[in-house]
PDB file of N, CA and C in Angstrom:
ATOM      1  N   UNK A   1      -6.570   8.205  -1.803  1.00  0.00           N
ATOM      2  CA  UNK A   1      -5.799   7.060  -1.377  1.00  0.00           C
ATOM      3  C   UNK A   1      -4.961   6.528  -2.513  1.00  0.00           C
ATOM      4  N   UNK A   2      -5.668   6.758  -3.512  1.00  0.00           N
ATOM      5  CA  UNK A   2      -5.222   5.992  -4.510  1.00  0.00           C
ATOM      6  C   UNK A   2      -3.695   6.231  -5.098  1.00  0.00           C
ATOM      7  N   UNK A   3      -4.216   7.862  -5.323  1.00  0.00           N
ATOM      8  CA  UNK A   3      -3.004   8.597  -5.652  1.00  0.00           C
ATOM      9  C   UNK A   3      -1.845   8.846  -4.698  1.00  0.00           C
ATOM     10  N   UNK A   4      -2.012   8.418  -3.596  1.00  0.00           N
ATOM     11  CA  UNK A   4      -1.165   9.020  -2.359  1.00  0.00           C
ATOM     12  C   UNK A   4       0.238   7.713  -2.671  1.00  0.00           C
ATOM     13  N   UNK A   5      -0.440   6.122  -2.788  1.00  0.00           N
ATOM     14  CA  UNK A   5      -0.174   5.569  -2.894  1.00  0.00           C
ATOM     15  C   UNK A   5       1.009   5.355  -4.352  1.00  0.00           C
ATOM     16  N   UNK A   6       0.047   5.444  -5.419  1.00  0.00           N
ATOM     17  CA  UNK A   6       0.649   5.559  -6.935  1.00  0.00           C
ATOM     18  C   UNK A   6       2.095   6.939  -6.684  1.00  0.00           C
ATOM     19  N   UNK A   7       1.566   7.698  -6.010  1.00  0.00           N
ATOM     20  CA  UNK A   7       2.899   9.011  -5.585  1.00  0.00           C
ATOM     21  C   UNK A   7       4.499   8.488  -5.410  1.00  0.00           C
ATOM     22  N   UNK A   8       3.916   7.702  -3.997  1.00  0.00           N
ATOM     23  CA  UNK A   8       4.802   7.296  -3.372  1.00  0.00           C
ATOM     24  C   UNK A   8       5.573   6.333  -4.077  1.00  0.00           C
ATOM     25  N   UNK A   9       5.364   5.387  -4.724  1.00  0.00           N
ATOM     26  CA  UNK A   9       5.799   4.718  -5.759  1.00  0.00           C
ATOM     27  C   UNK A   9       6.542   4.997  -6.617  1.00  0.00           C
ATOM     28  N   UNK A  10       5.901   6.040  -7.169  1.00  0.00           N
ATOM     29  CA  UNK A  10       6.863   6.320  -8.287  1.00  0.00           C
ATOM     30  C   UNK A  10       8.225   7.007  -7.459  1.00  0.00           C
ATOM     31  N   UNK A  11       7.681   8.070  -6.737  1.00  0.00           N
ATOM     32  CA  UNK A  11       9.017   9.112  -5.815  1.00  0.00           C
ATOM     33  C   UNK A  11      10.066   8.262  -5.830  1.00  0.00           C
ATOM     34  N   UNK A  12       9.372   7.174  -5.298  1.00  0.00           N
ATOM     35  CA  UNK A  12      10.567   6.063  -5.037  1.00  0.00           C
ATOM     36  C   UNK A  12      11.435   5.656  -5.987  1.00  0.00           C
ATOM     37  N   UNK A  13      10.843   6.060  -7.682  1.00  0.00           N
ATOM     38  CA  UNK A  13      11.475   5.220  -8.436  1.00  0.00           C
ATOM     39  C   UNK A  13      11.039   3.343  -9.023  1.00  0.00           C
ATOM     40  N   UNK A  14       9.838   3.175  -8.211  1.00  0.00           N
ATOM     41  CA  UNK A  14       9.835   1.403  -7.736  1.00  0.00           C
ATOM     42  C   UNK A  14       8.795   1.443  -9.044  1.00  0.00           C
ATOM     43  N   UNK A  15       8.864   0.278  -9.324  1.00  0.00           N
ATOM     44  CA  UNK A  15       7.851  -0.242 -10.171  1.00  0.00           C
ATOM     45  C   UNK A  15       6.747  -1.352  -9.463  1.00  0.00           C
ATOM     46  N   UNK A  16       5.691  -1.792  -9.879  1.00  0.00           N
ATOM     47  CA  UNK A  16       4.975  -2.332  -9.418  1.00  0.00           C
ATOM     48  C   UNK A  16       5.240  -4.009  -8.990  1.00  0.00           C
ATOM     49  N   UNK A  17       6.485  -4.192 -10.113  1.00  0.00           N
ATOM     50  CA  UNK A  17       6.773  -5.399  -9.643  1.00  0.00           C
ATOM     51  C   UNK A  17       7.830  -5.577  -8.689  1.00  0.00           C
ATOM     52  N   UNK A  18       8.663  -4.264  -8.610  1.00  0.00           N
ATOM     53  CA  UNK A  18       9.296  -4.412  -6.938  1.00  0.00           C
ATOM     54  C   UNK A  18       8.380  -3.985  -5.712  1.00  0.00           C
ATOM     55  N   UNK A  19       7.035  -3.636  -6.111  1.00  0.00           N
ATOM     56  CA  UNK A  19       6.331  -3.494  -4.813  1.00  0.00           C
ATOM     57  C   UNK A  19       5.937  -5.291  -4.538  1.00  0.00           C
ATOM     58  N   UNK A  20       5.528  -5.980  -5.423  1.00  0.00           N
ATOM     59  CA  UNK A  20       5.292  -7.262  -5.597  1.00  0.00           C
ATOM     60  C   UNK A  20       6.069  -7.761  -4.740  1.00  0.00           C
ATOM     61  N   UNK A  21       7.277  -7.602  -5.195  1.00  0.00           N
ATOM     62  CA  UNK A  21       8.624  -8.459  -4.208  1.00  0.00           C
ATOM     63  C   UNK A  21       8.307  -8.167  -3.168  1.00  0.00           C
ATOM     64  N   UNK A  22       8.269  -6.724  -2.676  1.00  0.00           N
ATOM     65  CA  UNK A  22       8.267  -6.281  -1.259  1.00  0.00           C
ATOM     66  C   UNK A  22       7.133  -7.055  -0.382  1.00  0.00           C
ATOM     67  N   UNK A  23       5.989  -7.023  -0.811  1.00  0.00           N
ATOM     68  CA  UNK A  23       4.642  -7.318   0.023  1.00  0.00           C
ATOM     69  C   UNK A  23       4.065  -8.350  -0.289  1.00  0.00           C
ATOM     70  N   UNK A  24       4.175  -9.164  -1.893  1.00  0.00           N
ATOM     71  CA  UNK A  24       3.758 -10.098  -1.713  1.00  0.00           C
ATOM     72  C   UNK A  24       2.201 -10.162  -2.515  1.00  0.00           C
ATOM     73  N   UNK A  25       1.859  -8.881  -2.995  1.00  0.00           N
ATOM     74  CA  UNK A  25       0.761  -8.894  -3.351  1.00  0.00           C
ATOM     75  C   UNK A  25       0.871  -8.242  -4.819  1.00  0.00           C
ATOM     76  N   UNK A  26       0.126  -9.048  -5.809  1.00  0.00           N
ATOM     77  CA  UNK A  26       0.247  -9.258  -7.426  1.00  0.00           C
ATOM     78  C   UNK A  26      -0.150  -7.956  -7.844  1.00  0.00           C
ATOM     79  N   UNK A  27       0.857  -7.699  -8.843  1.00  0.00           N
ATOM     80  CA  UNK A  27       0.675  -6.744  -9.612  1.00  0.00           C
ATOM     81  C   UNK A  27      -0.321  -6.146  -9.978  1.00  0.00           C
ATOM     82  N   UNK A  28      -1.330  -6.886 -10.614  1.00  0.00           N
ATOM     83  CA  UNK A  28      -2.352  -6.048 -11.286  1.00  0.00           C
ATOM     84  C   UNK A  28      -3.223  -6.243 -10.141  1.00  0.00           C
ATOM     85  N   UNK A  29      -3.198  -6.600  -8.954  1.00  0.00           N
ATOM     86  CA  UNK A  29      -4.289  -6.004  -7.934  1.00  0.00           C
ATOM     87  C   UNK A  29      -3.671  -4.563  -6.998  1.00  0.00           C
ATOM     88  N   UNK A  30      -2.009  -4.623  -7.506  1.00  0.00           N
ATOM     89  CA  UNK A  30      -1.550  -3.356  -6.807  1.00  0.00           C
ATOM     90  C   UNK A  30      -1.847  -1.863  -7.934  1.00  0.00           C
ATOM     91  N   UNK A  31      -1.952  -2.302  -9.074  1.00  0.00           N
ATOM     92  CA  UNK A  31      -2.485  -1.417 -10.234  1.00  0.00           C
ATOM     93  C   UNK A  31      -3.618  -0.973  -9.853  1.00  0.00           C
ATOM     94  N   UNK A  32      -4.756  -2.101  -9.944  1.00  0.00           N
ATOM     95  CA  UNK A  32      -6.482  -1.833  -9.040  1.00  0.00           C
ATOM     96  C   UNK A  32      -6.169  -0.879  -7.973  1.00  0.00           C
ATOM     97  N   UNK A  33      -5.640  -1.178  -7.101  1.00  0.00           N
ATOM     98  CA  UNK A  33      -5.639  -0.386  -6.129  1.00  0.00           C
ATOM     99  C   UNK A  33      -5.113   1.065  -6.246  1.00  0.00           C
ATOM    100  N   UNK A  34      -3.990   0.884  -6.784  1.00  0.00           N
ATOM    101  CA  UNK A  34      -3.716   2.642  -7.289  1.00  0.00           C
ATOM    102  C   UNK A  34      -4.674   3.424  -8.026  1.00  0.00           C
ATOM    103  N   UNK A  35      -5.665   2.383  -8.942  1.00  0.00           N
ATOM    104  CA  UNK A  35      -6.636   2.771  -9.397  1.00  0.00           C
ATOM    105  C   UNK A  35      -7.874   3.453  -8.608  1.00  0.00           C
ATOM    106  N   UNK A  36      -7.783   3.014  -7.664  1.00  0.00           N
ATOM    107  CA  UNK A  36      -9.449   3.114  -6.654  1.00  0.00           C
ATOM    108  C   UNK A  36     -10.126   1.534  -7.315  1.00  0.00           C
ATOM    109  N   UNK A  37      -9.779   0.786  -7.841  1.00  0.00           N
ATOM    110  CA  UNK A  37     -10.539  -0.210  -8.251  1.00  0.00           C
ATOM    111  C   UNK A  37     -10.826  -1.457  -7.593  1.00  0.00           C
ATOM    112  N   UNK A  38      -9.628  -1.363  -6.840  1.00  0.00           N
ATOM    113  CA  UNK A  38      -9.809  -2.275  -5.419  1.00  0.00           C
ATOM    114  C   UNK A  38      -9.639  -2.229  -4.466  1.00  0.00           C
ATOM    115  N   UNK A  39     -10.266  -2.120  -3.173  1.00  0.00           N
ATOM    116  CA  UNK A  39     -10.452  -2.115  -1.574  1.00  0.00           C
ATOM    117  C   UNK A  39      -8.688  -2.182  -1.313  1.00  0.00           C
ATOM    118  N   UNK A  40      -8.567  -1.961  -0.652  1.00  0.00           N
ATOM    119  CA  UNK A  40      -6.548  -1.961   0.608  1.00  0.00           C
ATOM    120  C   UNK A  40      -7.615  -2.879   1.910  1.00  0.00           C
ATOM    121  N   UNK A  41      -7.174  -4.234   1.326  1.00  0.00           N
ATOM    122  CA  UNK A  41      -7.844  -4.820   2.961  1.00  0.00           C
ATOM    123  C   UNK A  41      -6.806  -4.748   4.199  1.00  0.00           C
ATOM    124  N   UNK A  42      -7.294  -4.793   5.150  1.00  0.00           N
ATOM    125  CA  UNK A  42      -6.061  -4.633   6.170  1.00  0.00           C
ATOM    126  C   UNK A  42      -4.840  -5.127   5.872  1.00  0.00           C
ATOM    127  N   UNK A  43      -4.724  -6.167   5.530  1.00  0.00           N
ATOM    128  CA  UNK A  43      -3.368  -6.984   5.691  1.00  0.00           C
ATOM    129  C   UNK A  43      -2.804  -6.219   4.538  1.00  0.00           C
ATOM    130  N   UNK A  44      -3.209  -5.857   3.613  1.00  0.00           N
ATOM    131  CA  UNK A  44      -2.585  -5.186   2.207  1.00  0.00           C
ATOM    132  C   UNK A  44      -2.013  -3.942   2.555  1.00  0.00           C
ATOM    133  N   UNK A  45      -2.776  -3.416   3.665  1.00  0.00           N
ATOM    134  CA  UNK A  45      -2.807  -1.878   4.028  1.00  0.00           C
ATOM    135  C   UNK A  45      -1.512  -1.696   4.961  1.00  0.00           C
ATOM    136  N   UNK A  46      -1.026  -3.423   5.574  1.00  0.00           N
ATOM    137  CA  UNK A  46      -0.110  -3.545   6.669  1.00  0.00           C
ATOM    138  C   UNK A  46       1.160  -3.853   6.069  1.00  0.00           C
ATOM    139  N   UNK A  47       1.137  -4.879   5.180  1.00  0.00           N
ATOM    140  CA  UNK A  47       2.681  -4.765   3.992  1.00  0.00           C
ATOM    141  C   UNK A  47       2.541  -3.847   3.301  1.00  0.00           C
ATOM    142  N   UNK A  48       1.947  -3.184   2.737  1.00  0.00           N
ATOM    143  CA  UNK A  48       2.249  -1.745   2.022  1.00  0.00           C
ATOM    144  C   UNK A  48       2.820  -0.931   2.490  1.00  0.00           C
ATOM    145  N   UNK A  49       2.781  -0.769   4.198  1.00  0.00           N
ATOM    146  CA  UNK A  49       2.998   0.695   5.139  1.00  0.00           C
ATOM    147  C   UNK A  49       4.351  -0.196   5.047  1.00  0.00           C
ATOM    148  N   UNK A  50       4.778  -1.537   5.705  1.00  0.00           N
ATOM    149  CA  UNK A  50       5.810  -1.921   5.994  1.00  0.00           C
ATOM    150  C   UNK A  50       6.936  -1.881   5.032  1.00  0.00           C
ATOM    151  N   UNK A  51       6.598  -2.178   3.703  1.00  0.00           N
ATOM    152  CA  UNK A  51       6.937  -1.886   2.434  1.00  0.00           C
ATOM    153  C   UNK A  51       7.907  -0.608   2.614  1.00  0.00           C
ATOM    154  N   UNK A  52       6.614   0.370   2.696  1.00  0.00           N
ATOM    155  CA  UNK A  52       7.318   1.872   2.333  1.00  0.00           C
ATOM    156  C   UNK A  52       7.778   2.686   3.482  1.00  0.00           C
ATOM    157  N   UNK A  53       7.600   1.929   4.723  1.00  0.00           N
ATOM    158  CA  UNK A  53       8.441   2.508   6.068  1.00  0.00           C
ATOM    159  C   UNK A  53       7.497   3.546   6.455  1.00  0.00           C
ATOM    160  N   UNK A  54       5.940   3.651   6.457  1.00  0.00           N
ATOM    161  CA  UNK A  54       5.229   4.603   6.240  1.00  0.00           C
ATOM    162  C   UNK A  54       4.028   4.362   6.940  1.00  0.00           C
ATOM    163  N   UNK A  55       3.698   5.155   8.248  1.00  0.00           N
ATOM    164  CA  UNK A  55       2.354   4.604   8.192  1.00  0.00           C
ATOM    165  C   UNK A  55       1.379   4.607   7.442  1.00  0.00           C
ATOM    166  N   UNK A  56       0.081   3.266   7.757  1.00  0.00           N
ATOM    167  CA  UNK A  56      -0.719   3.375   6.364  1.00  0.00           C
ATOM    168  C   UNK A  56      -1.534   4.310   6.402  1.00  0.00           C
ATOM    169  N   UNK A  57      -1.916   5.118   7.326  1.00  0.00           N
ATOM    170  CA  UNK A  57      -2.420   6.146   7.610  1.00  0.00           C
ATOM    171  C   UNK A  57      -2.246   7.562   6.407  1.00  0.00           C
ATOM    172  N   UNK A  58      -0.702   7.873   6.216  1.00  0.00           N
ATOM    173  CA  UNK A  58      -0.441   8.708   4.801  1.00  0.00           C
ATOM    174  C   UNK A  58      -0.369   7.455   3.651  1.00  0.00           C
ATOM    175  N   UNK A  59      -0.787   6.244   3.482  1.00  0.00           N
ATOM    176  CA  UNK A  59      -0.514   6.061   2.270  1.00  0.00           C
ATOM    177  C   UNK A  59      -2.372   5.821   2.062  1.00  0.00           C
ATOM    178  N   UNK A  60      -3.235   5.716   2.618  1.00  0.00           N
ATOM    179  CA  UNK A  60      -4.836   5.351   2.738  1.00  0.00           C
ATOM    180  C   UNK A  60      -5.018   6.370   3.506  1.00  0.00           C
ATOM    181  N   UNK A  61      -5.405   7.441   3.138  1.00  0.00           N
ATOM    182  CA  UNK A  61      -5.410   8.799   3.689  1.00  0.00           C
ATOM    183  C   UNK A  61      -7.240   8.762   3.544  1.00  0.00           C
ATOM    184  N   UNK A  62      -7.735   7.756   2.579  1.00  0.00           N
ATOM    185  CA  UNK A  62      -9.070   8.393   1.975  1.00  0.00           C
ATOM    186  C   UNK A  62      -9.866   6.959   2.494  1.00  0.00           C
ATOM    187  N   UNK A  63      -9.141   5.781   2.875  1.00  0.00           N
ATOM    188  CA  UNK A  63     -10.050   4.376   3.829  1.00  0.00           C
ATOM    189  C   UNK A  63      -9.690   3.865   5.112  1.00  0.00           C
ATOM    190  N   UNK A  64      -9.999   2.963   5.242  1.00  0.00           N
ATOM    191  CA  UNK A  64      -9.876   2.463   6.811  1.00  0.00           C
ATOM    192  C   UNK A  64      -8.950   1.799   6.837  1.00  0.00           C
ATOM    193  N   UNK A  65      -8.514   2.582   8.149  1.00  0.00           N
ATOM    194  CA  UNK A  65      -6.949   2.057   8.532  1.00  0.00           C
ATOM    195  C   UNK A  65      -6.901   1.170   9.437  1.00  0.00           C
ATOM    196  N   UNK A  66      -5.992   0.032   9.771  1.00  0.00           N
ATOM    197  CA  UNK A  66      -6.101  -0.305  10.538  1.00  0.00           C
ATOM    198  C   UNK A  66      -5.560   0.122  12.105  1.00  0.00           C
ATOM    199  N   UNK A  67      -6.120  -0.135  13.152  1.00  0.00           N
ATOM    200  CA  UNK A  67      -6.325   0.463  14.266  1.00  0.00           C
ATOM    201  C   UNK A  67      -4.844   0.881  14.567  1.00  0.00           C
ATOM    202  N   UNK A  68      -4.074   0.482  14.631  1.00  0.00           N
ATOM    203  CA  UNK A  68      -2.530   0.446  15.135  1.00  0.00           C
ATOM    204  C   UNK A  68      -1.572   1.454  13.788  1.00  0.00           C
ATOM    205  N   UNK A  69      -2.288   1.905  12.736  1.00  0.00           N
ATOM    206  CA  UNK A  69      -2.084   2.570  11.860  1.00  0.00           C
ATOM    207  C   UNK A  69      -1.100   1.774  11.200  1.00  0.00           C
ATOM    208  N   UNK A  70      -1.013   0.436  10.966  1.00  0.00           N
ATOM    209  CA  UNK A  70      -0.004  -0.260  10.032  1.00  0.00           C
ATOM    210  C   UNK A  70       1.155  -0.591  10.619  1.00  0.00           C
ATOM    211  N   UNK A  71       1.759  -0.305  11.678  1.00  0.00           N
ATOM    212  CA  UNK A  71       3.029   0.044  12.325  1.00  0.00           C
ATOM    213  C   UNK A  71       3.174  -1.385  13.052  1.00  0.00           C
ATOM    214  N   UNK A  72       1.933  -2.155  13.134  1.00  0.00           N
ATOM    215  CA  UNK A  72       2.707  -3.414  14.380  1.00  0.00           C
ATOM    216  C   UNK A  72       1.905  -4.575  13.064  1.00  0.00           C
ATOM    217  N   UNK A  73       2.876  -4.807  12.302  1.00  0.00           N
ATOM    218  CA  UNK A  73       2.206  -5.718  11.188  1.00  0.00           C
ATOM    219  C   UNK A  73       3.156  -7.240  11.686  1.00  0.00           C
ATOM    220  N   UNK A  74       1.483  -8.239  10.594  1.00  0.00           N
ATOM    221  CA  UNK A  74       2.659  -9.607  11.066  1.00  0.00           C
ATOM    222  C   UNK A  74       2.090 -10.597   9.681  1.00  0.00           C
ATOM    223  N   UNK A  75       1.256  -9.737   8.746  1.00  0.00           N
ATOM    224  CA  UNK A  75       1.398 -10.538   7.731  1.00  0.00           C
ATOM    225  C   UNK A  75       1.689  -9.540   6.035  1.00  0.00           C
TER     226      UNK A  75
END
């Protein structure tokens, strides 16, 4: 998961603090998370996919997704 995530990121070019902008969620817990060091709780798992136009399904390939696979987000 971790890495799928950290991948996509970089591919992109983005740094962690334009993922920040995008979703809303602080840097060094988006670091943790690329790490494996911290849980993708749903809502994280739902601006992340929305973020990267992606379901969260390929970006949390390795935890629990949420049911709708990220695609009908509202926070």
């Amino acid at each position: 998961m971790a890495s799928t995530l950290r991948e996509e990121r970089l591919r992109r070019g983005w740094s962690l603090t334009r993922v920040t902008q995008l979703t809303g969620i602080a840097a060094a817990d988006l670091s943790m998370l690329e790490r494996g060091l911290r849980p993708a709780f749903p809502g994280w798992q739902r601006r992340l996919a929305r973020a990267f136009g992606l379901p969260a399904a390929e970006l949390f390939d390795g935890g629990a997704v949420a049911a709708d696979g990220g695609r009908n987000c509202t926070s």
